[in-house]
Protein backbone atom coordinates (compact mmCIF):
# COMPACT_ATOMS: atom_id res chain seq x y z
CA UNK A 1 -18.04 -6.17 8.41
CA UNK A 2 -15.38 -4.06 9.29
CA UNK A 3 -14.08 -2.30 5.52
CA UNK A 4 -12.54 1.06 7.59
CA UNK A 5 -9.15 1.26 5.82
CA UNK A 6 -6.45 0.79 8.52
CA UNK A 7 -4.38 4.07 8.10
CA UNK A 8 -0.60 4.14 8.78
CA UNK A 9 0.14 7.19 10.89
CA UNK A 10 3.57 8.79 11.37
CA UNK A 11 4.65 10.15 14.36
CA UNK A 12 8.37 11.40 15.98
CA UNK A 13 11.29 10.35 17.80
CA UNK A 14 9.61 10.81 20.98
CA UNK A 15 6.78 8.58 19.96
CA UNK A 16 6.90 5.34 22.13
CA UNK A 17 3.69 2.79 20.70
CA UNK A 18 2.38 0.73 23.75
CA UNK A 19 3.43 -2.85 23.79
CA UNK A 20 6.65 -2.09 21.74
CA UNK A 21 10.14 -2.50 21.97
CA UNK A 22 11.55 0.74 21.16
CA UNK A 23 15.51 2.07 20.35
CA UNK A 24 15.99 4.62 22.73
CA UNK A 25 19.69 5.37 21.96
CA UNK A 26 20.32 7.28 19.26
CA UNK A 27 24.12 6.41 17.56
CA UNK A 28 25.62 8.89 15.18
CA UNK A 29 25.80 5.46 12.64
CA UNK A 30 22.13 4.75 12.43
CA UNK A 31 21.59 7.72 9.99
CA UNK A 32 24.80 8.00 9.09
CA UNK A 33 23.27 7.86 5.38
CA UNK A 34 20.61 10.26 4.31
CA UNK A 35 18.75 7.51 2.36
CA UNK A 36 18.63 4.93 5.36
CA UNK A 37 15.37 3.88 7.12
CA UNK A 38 16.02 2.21 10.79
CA UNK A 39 14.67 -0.42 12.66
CA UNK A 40 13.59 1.24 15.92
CA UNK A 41 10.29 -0.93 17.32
CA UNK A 42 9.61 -4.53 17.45
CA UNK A 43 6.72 -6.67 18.01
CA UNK A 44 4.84 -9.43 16.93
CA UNK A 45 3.40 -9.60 13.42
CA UNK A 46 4.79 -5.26 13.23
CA UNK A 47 7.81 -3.18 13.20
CA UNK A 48 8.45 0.36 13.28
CA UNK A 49 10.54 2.16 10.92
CA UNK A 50 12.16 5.58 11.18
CA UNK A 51 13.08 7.42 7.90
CA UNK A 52 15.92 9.86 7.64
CA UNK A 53 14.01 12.83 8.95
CA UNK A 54 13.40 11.32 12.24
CA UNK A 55 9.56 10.39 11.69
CA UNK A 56 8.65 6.88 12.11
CA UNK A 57 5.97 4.67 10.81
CA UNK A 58 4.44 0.69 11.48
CA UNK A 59 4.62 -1.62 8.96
CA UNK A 60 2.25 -5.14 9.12
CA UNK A 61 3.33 -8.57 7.88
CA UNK A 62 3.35 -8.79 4.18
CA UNK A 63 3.33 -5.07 3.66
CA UNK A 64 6.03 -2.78 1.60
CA UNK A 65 8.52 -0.85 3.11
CA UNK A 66 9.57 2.55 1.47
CA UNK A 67 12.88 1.06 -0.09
CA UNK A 68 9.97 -1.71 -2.03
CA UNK A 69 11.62 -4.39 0.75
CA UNK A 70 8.78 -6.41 2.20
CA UNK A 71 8.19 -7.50 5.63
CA UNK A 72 7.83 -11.31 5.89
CA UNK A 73 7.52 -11.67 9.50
CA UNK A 74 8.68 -10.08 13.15
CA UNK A 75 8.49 -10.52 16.73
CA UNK A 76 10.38 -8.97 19.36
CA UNK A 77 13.45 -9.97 18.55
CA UNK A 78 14.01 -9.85 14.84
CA UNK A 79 12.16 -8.92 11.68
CA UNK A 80 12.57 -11.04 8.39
CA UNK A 81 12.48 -9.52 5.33
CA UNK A 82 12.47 -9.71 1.32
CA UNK A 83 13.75 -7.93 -1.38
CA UNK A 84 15.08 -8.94 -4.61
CA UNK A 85 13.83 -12.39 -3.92
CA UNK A 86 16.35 -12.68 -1.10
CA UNK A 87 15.53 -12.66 2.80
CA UNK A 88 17.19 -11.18 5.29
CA UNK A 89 17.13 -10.82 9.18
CA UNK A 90 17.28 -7.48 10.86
CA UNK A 91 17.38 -7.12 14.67
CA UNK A 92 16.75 -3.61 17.16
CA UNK A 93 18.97 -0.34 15.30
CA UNK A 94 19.26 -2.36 12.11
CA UNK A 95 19.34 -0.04 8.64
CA UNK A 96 17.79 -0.77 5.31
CA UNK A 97 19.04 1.09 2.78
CA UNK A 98 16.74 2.98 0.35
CA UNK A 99 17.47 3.85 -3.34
CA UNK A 100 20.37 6.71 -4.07
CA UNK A 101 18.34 10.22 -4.49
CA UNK A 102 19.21 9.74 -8.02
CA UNK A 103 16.54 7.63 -8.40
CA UNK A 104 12.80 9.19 -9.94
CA UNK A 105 9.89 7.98 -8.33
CA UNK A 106 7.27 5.89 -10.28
CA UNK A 107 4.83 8.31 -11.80
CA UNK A 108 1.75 7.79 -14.69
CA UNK A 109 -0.19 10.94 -15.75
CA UNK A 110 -3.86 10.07 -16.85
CA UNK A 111 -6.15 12.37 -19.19
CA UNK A 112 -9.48 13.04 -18.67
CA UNK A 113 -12.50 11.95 -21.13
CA UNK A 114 -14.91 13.38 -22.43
CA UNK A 115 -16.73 13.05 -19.17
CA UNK A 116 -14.23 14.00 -16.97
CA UNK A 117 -13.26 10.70 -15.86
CA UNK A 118 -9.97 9.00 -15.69
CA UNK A 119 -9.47 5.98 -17.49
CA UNK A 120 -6.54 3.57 -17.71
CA UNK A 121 -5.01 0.09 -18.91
CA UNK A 122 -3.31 -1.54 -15.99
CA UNK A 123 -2.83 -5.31 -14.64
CA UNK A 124 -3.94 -6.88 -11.56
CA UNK A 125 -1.85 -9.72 -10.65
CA UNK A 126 -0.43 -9.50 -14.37
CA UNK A 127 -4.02 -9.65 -15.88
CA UNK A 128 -4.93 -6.56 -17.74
CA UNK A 129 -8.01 -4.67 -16.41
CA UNK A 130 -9.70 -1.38 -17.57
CA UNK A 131 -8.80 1.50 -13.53
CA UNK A 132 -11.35 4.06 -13.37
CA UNK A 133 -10.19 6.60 -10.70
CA UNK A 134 -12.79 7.20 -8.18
CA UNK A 135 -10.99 9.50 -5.15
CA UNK A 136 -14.59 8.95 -3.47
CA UNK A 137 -14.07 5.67 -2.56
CA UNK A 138 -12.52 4.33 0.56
CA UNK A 139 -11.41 1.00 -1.22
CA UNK A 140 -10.65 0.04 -4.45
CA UNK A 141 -13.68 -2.40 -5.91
CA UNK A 142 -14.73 -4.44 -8.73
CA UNK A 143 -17.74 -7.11 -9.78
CA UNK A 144 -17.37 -10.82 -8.99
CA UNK A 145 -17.54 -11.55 -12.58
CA UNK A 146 -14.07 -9.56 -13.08
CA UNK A 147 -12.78 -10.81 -9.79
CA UNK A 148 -13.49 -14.88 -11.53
CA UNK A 149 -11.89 -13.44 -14.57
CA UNK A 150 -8.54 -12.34 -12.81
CA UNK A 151 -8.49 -15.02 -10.94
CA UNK A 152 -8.92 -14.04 -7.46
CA UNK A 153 -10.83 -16.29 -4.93
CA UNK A 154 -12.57 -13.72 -3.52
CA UNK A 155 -14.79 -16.40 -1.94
CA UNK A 156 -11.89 -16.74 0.80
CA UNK A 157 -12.10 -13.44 1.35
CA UNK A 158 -14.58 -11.25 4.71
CA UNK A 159 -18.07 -11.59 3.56
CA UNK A 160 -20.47 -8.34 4.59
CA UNK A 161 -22.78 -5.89 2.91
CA UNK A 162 -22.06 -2.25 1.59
CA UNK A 163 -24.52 0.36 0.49
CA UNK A 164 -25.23 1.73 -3.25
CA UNK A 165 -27.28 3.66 -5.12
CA UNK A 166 -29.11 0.57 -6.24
CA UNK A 167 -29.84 -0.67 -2.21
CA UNK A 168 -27.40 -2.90 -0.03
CA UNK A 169 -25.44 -5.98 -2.30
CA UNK A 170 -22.92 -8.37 -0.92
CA UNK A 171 -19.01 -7.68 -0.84
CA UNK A 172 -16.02 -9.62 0.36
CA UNK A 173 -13.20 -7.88 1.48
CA UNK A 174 -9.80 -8.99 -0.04
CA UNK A 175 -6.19 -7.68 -0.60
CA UNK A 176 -4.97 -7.91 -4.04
CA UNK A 177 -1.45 -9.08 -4.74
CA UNK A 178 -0.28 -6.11 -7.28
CA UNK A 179 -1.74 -3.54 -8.67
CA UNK A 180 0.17 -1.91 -10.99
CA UNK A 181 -0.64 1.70 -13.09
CA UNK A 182 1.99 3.10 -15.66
CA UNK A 183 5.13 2.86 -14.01
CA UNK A 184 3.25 2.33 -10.04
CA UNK A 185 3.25 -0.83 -9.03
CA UNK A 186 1.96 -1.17 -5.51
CA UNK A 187 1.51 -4.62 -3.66
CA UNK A 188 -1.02 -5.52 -0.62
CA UNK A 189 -4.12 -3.46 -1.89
CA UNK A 190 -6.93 -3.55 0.08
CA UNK A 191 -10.03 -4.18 -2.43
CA UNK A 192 -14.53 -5.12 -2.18
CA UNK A 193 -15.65 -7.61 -4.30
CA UNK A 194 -19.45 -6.53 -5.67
CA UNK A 195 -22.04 -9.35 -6.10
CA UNK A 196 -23.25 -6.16 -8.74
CA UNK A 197 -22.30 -5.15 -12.22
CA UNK A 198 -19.58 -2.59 -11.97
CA UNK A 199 -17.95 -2.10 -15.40
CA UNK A 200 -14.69 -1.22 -14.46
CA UNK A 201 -12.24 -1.92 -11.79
CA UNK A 202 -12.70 1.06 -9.55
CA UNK A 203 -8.93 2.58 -8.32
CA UNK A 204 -10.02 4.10 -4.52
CA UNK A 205 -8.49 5.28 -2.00
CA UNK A 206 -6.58 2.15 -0.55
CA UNK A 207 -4.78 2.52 -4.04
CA UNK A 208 -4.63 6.49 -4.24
CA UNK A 209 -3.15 7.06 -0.78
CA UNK A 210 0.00 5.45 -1.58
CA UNK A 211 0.53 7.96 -4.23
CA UNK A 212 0.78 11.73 -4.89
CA UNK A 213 -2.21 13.34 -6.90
CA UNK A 214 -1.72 16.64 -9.01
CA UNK A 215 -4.16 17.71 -11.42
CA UNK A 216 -3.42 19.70 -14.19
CA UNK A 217 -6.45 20.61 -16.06
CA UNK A 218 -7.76 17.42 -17.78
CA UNK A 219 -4.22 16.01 -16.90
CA UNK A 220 -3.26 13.66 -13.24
CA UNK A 221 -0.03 12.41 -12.35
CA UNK A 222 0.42 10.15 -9.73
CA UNK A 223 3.75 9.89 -8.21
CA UNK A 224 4.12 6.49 -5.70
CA UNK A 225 5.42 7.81 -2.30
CA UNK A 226 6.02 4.40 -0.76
């Protein structure tokens, strides 16, 4: 079973992806606001966005965009997405505008336990589960009995095996609709389902990366980034 978390990888206005369509004409308008992300590669099922300091990142069908947008669909003519309920349809150079730099980011700051561990109340899907945050871990997990409870039909999801401490158990790889921390709210999480008893719902890395961690003594605050 493939569980490698697909990572999103920047690169620069020189970068041209194979297979893409790719702006190669840079107008004074597309950044003519500080706040704008660009439209500047499509192809099927992915588009590439370019932020306002030139670097520029793939998005993948269903995923969120910086400016919480998300992209419905694309090919290589046009890319169709939603925010606010509403869907629109941008084509080669289009902008999307991001919030004012007024705005604060979503943060949460966590305390530690006794133990060292960070606990938190937060909702899957709008069902309340118990986070622990595990930085070790590659993907965010949790048993099959809490997956039933939440309602996910992890059943549907990639079957395979991972190792533990306790020998090899079943998993099936899912994505999670919302996961949301505090004030974080982050949708399309990558998540293993455990045929094992794990106790709480285990916040990894597929959660983590899409945040910024600073620990303060037996304090964390996560900031989202995108």
């Amino acid at each position: 079973m493939a569980t490698a978390q697909c990572r999103l990888l920047w690169g620069t206005r020189r970068w041209i992806p194979h297979g893409w369509w790719v702006l190669v004409t840079f107008s004074p308008l597309l950044f003519a606001q500080a706040n704008d992300i660009s439209l500047v590669g499509l192809s099927e099922g992915k588009i590439v966005v370019e932020g306002p300091d030139g670097r520029a990142k793939i998005f993948r069908s269903g995923e969120m965009l910086p400016n919480g947008a998300r992209l419905i669909s694309a090919n290589a003519e046009a890319a169709v997405i939603e925010i606010g309920g509403k869907r629109s349809t941008l084509t080669m150079g289009g902008r999307i505008t991001l919030a004012g730099p007024s705005a604060s980011p979503s943060r949460v700051t966590l305390t530690a336990d006794a133990q060292g561990h960070f606990e938190t109340l937060g909702t899957i899907d709008g069902a309340s589960v118990r986070f622990l945050v595990d930085t070790g871990a590659t993907m965010s997990s949790m048993s099959t009995a809490e997956a039933r409870r939440i309602g996910i039909n992890y059943l549907k999801g990639e079957p395979g095996y991972a190792s533990t401490a306790n020998g090899s158990v079943k998993v099936y790889h899912v994505r999670l609709g919302t996961v949301k921390v505090g004030d974080i709210s982050i949708t399309g999480v990558d998540a293993l389902i455990h045929e094992s008893d794990i106790p709480f719902v285990l916040l990894g890395m597929t959660f983590l990366n899409r945040v910024e961690m600073s620990r303060r003594g037996d304090t964390l605050t996560l900031i989202r980034r995108y």
